[in-house]
C-alpha atoms as a PDB file:
ATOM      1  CA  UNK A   1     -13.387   2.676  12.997  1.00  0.00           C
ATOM      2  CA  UNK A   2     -10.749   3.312  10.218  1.00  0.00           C
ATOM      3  CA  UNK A   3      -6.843   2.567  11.383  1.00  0.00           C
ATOM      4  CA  UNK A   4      -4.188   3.603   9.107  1.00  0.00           C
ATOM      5  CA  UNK A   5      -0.845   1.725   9.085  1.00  0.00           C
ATOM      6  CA  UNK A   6       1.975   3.326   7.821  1.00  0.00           C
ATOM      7  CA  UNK A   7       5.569   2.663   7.823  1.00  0.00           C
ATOM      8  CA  UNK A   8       9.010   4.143   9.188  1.00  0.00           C
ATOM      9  CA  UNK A   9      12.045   4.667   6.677  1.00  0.00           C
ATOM     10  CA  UNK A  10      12.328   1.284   5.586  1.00  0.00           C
ATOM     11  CA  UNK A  11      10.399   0.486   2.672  1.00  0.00           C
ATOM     12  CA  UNK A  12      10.213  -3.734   4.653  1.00  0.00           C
ATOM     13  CA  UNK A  13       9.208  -2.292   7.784  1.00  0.00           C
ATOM     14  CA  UNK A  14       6.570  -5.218   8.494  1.00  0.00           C
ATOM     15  CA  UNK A  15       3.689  -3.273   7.599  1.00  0.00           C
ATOM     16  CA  UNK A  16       1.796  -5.840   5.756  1.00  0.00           C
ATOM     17  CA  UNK A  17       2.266  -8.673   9.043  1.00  0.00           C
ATOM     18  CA  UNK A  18       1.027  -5.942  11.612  1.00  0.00           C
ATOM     19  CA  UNK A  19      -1.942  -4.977   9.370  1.00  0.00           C
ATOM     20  CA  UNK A  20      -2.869  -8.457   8.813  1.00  0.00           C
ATOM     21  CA  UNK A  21      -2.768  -9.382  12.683  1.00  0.00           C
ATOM     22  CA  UNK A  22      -4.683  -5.975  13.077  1.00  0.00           C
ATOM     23  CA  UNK A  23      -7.508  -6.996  11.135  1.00  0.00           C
ATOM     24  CA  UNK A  24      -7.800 -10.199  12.697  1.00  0.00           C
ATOM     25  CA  UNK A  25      -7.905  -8.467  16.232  1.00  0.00           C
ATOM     26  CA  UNK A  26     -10.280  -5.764  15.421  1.00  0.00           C
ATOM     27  CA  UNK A  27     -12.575  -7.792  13.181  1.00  0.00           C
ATOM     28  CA  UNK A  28     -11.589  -5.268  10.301  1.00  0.00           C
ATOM     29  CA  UNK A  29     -11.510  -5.361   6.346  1.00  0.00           C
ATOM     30  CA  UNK A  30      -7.968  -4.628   4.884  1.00  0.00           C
ATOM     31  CA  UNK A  31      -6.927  -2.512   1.937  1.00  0.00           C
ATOM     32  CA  UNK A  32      -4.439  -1.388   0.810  1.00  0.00           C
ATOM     33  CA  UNK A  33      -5.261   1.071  -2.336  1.00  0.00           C
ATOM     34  CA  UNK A  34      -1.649   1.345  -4.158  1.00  0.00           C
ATOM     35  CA  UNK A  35       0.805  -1.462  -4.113  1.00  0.00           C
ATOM     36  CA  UNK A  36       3.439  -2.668  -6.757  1.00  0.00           C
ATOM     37  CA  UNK A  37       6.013  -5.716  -6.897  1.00  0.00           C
ATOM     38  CA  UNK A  38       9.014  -6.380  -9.138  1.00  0.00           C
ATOM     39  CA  UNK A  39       9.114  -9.020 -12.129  1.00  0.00           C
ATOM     40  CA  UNK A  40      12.778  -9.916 -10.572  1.00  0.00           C
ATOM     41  CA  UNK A  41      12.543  -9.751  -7.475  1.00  0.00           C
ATOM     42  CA  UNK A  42       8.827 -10.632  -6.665  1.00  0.00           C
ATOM     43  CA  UNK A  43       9.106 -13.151  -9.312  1.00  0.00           C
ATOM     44  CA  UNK A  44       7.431 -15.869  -7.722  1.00  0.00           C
ATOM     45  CA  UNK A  45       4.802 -13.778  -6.621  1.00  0.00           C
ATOM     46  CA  UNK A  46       4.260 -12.244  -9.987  1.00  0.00           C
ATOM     47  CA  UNK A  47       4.171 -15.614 -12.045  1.00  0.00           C
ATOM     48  CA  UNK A  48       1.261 -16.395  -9.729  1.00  0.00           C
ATOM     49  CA  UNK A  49      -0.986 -13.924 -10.442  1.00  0.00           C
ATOM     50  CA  UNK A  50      -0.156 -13.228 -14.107  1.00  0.00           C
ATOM     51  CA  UNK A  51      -0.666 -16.745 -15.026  1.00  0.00           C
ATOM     52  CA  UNK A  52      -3.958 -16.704 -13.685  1.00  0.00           C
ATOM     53  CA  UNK A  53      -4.312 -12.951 -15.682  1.00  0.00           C
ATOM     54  CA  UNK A  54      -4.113 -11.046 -13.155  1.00  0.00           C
ATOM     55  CA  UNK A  55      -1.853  -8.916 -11.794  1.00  0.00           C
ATOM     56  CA  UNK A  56      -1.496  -8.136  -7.640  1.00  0.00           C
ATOM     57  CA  UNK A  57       1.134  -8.891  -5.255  1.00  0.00           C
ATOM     58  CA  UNK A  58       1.541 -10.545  -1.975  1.00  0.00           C
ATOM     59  CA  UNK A  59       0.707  -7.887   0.449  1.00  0.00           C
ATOM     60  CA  UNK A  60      -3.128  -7.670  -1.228  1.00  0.00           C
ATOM     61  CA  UNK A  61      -3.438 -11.015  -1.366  1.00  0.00           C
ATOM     62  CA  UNK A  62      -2.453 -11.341   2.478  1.00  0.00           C
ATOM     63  CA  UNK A  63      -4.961  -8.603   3.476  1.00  0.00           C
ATOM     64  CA  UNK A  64      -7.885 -10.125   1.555  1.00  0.00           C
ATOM     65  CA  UNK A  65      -7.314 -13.203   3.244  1.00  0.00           C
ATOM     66  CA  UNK A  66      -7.154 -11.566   6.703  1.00  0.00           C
ATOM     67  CA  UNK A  67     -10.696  -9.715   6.380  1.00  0.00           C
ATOM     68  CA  UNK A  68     -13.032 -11.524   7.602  1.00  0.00           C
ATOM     69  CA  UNK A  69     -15.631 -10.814   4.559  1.00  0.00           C
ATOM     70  CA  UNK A  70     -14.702 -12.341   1.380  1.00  0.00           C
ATOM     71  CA  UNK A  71     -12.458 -10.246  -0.699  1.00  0.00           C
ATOM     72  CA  UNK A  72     -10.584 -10.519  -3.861  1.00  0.00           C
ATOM     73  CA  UNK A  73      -6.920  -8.752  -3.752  1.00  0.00           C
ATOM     74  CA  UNK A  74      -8.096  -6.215  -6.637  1.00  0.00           C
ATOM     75  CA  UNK A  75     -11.151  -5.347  -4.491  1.00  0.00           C
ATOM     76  CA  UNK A  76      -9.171  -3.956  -1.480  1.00  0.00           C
ATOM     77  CA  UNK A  77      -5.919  -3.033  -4.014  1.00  0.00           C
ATOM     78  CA  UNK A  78      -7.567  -0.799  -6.904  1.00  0.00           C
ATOM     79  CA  UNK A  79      -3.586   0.162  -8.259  1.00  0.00           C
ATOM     80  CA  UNK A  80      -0.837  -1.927  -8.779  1.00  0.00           C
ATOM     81  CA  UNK A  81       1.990  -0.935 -10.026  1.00  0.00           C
ATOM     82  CA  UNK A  82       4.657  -3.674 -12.142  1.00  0.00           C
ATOM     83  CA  UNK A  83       8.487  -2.703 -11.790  1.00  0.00           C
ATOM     84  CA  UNK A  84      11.457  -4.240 -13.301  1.00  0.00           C
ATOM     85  CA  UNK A  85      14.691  -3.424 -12.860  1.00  0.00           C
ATOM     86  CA  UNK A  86      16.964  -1.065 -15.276  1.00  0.00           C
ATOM     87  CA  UNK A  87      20.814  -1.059 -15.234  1.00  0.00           C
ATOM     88  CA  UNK A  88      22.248   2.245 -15.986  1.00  0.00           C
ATOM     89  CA  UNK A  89      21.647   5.748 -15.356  1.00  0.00           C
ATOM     90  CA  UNK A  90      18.743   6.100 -17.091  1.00  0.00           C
ATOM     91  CA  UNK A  91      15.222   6.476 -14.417  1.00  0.00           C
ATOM     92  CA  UNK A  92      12.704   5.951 -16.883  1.00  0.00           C
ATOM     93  CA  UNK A  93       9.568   8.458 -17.122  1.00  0.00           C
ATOM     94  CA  UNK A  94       8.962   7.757 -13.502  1.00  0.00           C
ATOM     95  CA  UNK A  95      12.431   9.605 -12.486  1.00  0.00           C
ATOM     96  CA  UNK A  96      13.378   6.008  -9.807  1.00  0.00           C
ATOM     97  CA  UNK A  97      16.377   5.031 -10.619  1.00  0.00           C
ATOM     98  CA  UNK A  98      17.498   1.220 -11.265  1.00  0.00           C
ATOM     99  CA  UNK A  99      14.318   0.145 -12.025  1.00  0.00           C
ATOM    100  CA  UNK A 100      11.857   1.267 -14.644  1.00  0.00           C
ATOM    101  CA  UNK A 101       8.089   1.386 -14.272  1.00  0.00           C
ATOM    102  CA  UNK A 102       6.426  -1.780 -16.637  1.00  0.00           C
ATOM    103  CA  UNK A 103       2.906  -1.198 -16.378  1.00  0.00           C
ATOM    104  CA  UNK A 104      -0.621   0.108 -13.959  1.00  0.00           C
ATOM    105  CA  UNK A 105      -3.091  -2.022 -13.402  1.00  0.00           C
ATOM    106  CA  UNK A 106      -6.049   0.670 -12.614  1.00  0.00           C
ATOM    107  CA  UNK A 107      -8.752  -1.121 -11.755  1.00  0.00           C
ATOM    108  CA  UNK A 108      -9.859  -3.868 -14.546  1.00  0.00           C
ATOM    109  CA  UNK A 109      -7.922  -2.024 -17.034  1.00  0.00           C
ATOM    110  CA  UNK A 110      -4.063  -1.596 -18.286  1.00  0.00           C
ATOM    111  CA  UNK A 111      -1.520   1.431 -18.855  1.00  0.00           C
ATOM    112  CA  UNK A 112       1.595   0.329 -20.080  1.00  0.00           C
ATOM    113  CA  UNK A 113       5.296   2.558 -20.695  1.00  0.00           C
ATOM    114  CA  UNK A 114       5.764   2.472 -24.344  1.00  0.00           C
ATOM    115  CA  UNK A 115       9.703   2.255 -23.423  1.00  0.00           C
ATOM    116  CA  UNK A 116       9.665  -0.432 -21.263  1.00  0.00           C
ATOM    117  CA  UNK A 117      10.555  -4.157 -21.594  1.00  0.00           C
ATOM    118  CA  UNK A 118       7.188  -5.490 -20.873  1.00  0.00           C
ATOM    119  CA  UNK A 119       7.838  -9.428 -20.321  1.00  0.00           C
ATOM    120  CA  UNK A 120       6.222 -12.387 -22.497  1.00  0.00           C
ATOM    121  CA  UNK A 121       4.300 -13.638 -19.951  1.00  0.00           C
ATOM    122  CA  UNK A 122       2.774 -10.330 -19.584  1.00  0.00           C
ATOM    123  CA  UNK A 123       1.699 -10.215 -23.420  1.00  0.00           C
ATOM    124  CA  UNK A 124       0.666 -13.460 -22.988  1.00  0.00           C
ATOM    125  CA  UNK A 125      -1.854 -13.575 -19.695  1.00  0.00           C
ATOM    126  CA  UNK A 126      -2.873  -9.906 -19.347  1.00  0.00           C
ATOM    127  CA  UNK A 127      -5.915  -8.328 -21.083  1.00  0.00           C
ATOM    128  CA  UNK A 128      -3.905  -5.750 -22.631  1.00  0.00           C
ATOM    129  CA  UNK A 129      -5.203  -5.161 -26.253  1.00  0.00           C
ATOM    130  CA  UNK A 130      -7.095  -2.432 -24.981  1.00  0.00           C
ATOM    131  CA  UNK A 131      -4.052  -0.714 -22.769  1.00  0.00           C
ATOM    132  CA  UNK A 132      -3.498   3.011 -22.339  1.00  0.00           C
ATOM    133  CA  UNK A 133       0.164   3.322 -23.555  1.00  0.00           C
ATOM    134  CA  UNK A 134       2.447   6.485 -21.868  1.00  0.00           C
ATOM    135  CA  UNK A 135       5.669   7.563 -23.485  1.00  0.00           C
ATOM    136  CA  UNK A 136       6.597  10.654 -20.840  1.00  0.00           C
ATOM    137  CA  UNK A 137       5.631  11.387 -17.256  1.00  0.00           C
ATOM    138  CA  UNK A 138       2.971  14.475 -18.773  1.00  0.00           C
ATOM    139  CA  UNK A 139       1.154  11.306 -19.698  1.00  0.00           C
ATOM    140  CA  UNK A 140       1.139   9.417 -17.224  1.00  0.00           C
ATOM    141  CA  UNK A 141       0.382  12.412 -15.144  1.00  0.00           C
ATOM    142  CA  UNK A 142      -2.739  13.237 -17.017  1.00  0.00           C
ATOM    143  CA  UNK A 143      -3.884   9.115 -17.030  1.00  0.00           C
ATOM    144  CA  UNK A 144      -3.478   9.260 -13.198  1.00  0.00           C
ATOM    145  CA  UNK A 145      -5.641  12.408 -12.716  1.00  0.00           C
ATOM    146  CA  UNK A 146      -8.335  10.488 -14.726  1.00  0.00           C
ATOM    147  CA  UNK A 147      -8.329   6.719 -14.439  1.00  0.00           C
ATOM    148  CA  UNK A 148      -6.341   6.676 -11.107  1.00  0.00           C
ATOM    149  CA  UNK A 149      -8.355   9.068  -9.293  1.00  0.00           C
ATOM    150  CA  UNK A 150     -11.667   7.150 -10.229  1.00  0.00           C
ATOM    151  CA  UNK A 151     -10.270   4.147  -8.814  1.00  0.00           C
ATOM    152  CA  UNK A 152      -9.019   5.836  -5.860  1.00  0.00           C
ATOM    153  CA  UNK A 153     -12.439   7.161  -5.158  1.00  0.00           C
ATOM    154  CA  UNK A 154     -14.297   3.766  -5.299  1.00  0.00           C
ATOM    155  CA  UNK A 155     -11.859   2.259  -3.155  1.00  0.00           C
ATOM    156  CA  UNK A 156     -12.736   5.279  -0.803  1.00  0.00           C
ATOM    157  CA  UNK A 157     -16.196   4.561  -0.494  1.00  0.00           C
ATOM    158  CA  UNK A 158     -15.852   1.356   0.071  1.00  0.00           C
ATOM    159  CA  UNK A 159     -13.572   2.229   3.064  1.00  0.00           C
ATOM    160  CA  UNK A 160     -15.949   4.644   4.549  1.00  0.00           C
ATOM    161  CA  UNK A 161     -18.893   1.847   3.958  1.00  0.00           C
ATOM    162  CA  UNK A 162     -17.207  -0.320   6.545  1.00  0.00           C
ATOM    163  CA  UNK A 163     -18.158  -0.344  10.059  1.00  0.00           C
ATOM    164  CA  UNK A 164     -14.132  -1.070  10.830  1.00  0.00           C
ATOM    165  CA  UNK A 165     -11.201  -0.838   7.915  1.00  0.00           C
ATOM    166  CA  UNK A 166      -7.418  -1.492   8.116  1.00  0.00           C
ATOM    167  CA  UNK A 167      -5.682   0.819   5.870  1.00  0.00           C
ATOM    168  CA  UNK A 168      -1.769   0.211   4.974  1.00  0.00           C
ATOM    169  CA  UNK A 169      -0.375   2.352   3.255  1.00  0.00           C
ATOM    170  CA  UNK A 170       2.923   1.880   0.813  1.00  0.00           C
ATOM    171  CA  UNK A 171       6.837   2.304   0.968  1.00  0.00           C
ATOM    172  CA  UNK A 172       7.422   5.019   3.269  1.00  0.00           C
ATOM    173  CA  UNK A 173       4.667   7.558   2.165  1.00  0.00           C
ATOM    174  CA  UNK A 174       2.573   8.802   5.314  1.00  0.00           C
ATOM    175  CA  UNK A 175      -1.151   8.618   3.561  1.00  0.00           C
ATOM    176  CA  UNK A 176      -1.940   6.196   0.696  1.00  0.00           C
ATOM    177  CA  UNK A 177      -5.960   7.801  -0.209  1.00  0.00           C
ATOM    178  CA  UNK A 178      -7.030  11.735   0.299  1.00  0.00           C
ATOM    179  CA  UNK A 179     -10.367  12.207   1.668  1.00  0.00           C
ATOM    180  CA  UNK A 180     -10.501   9.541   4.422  1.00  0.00           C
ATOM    181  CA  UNK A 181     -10.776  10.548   8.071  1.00  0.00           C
ATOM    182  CA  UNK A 182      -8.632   7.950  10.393  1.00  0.00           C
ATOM    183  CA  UNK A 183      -9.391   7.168  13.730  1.00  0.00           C
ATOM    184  CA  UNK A 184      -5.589   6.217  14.733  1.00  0.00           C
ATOM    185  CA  UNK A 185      -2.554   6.003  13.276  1.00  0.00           C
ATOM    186  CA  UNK A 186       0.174   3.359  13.673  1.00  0.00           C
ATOM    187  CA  UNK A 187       3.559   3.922  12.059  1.00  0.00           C
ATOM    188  CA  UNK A 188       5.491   0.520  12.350  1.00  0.00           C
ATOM    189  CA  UNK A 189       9.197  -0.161  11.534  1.00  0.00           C
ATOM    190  CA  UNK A 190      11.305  -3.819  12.796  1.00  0.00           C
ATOM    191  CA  UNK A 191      10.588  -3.951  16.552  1.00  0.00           C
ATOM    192  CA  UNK A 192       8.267  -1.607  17.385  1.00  0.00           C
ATOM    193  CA  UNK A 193       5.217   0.698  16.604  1.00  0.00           C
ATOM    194  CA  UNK A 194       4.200   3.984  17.258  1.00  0.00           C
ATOM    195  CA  UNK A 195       0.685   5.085  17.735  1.00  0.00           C
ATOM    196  CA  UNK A 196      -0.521   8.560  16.938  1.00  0.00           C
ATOM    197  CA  UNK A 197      -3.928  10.552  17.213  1.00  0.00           C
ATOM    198  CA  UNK A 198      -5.365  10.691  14.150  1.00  0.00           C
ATOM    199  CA  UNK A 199      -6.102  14.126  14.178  1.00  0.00           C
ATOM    200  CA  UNK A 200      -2.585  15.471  15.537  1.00  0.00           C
ATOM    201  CA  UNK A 201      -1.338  13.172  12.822  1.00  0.00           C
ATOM    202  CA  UNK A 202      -3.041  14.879   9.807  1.00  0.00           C
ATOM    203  CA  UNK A 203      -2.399  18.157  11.000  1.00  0.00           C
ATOM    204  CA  UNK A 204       1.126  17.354  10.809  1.00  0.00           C
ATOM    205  CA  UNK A 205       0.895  16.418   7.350  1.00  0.00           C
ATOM    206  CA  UNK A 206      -0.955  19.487   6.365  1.00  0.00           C
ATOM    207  CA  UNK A 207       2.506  21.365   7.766  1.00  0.00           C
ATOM    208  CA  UNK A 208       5.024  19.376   5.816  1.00  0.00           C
ATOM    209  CA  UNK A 209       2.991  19.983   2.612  1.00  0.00           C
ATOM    210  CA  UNK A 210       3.768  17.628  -0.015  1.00  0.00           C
ATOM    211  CA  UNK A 211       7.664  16.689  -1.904  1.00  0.00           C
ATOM    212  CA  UNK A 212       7.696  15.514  -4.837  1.00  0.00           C
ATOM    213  CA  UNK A 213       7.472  11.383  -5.282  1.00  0.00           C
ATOM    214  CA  UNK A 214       6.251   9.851  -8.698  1.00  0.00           C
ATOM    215  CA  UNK A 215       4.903  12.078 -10.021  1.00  0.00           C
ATOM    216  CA  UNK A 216       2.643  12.576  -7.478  1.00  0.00           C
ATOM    217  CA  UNK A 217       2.737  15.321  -3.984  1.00  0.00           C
ATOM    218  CA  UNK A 218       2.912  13.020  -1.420  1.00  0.00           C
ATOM    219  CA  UNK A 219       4.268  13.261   2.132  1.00  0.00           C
ATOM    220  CA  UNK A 220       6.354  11.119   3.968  1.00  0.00           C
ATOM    221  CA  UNK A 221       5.692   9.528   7.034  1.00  0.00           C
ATOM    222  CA  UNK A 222       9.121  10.332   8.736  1.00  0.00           C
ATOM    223  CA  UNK A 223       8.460  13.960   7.443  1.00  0.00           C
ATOM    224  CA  UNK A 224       4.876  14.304   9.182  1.00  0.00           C
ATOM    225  CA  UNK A 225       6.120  12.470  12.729  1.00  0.00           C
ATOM    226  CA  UNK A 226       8.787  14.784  13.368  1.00  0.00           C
ATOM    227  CA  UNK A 227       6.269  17.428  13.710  1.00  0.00           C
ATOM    228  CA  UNK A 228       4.017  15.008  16.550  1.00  0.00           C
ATOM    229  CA  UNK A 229       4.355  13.053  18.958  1.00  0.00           C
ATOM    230  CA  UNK A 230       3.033   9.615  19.525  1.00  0.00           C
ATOM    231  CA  UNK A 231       0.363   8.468  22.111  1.00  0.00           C
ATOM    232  CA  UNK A 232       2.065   5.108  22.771  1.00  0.00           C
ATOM    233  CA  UNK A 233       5.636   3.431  21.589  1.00  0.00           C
ATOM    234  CA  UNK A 234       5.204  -0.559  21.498  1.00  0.00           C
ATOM    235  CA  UNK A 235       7.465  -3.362  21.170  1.00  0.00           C
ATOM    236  CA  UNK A 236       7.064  -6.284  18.375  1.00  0.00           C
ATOM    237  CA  UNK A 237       8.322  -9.129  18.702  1.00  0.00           C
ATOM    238  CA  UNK A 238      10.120 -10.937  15.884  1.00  0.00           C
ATOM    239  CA  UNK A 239       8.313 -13.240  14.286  1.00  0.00           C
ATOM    240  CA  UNK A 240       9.124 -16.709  11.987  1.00  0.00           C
ATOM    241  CA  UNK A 241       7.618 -16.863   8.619  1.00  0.00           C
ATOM    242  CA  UNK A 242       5.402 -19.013   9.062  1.00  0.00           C
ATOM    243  CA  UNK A 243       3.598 -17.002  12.444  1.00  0.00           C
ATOM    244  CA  UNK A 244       3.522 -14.095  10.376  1.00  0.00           C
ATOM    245  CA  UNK A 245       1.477 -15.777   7.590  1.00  0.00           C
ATOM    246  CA  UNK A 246      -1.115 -16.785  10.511  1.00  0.00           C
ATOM    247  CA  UNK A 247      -2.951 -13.486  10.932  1.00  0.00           C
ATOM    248  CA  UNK A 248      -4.840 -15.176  14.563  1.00  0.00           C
ATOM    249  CA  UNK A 249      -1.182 -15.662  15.761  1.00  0.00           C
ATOM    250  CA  UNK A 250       0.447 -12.046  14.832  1.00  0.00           C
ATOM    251  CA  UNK A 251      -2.944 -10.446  16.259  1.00  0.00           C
ATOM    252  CA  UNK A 252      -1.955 -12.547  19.862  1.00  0.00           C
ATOM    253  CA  UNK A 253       1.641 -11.815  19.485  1.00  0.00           C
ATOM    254  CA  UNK A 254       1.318  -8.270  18.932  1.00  0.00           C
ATOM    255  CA  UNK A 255      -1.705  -7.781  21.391  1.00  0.00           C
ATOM    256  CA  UNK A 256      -0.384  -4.740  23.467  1.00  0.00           C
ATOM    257  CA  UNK A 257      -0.049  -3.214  20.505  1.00  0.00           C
ATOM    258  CA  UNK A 258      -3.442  -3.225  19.041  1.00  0.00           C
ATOM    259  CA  UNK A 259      -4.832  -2.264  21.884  1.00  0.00           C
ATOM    260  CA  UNK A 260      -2.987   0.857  21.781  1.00  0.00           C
ATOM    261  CA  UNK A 261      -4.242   1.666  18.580  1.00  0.00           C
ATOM    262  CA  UNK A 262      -7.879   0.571  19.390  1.00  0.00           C
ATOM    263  CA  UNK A 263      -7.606   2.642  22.470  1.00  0.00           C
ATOM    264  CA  UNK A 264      -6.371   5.705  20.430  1.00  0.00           C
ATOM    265  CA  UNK A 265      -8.946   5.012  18.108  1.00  0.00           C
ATOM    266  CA  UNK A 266     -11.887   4.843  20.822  1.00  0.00           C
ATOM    267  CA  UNK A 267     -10.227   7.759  22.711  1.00  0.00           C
END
């Protein structure tokens, strides 16, 4: 059984908290296979795992602890991406404006933008003697069709080796990995998820087609669900911090909800 949990508009939709309680209720590993966080505004987060030499953020590192097989963060996250933000007009090779893209960790290895400000600490902790350096998105473009796409396609198979997986995707993009069949869908924004046959869900996708979004075709979730209809609509509740943290308590909070998804899934 392999549930994909994608997110409405809002790039915090609560994505990460229902995926966590989802894997707790179904019994199900977690990835997520592309993720990024911001040396300013994750900074916390960042100094973490970069002073340990690694690099992964908070959402991975939630996931991993949710599965119930042991799992590093980089095992169920094969990309992460490092941001920073950038006054001005200029976007940077990635074309995002007000923040500039730092650096990819693909897999085990490094690919840095030449024009960016990597920080010290970075230098310092990372293995990155032996990083790919980009100058212009043709580059990058041509790194992510190599490296990237091997990555991607480990992390695949070790989706499809699992008897159940929990799949979240990023910001507000509708399918984070090609190639994997889902069972059900759950879109989730503050207060509420959708659920969506998987099937009726992909076919939508394959109508939008795919915009244009780092470099990369990729469809967008509010896109694809204007052109279906969900199964079920379920209230969250809101949740304190520390609740959310507790993957047995989110999976009991958000109970009707699961079983709408399992149900879809089953169905």
């Amino acid at each position: 059984m392999r549930l994909l949990v994608a997110g409405g508009d809002r790039v915090d939709a609560g994505k990460t908290t229902f995926s966590t309680g989802l894997c707790a209720y179904a019994g199900a590993t977690g990835f997520k296979p592309r993720a990024g966080n911001d040396y300013w505004f994750d900074h916390d987060d960042y100094e973490r795992a970069v002073s340990a030499g690694r690099l992964y953020g908070k959402d991975a590192k939630r996931l991993a602890a949710a599965s119930p097989e042991a799992v590093e963060p980089e095992d169920i996250n094969p990309l992460h991406r490092l941001w920073r933000p950038s006054p001005g007009a200029d976007a940077g090779i990635i074309g995002a404006s007000h923040r500039r893209f730092v650096c990819d960790r693909v897999g085990d290895a490094f690919v840095v933008n030449a024009n960016a400000d990597l920080p010290e600490s970075a230098r310092e902790h990372l293995p990155l003697e032996q990083a790919t350096t980009v100058e212009t998105l043709a580059e990058l473009n041509a790194v992510m069709a190599d490296r990237h796409t091997t990555v991607l396609e480990s992390v695949r198979e070790a989706i499809l080796a699992r008897d159940r997986a929990v799949v979240e995707s990023y910001s507000d993009i509708a399918v984070p990995i090609q190639q994997v069949e889902f069972d059900a869908v759950a879109v989730v924004d503050p207060g509420r998820a959708r659920v969506y046959n998987a099937d009726r869900y992909a076919r939508a996708r394959e109508v939008v087609g795919g915009s244009t979004h780092e470099g990369q075709l990729e469809e967008r979730v509010s896109d694809v669900i204007s052109h279906c209809d969900p199964l079920a609509e379920v209230g969250l509740p809101a949740l304190g911090g520390e609740k959310r943290r507790d993957p047995d308590v989110v999976a009991e909070a958000y109970e009707v909800a699961y079983e709408a998804v399992v149900t879809a899934a089953l169905s």
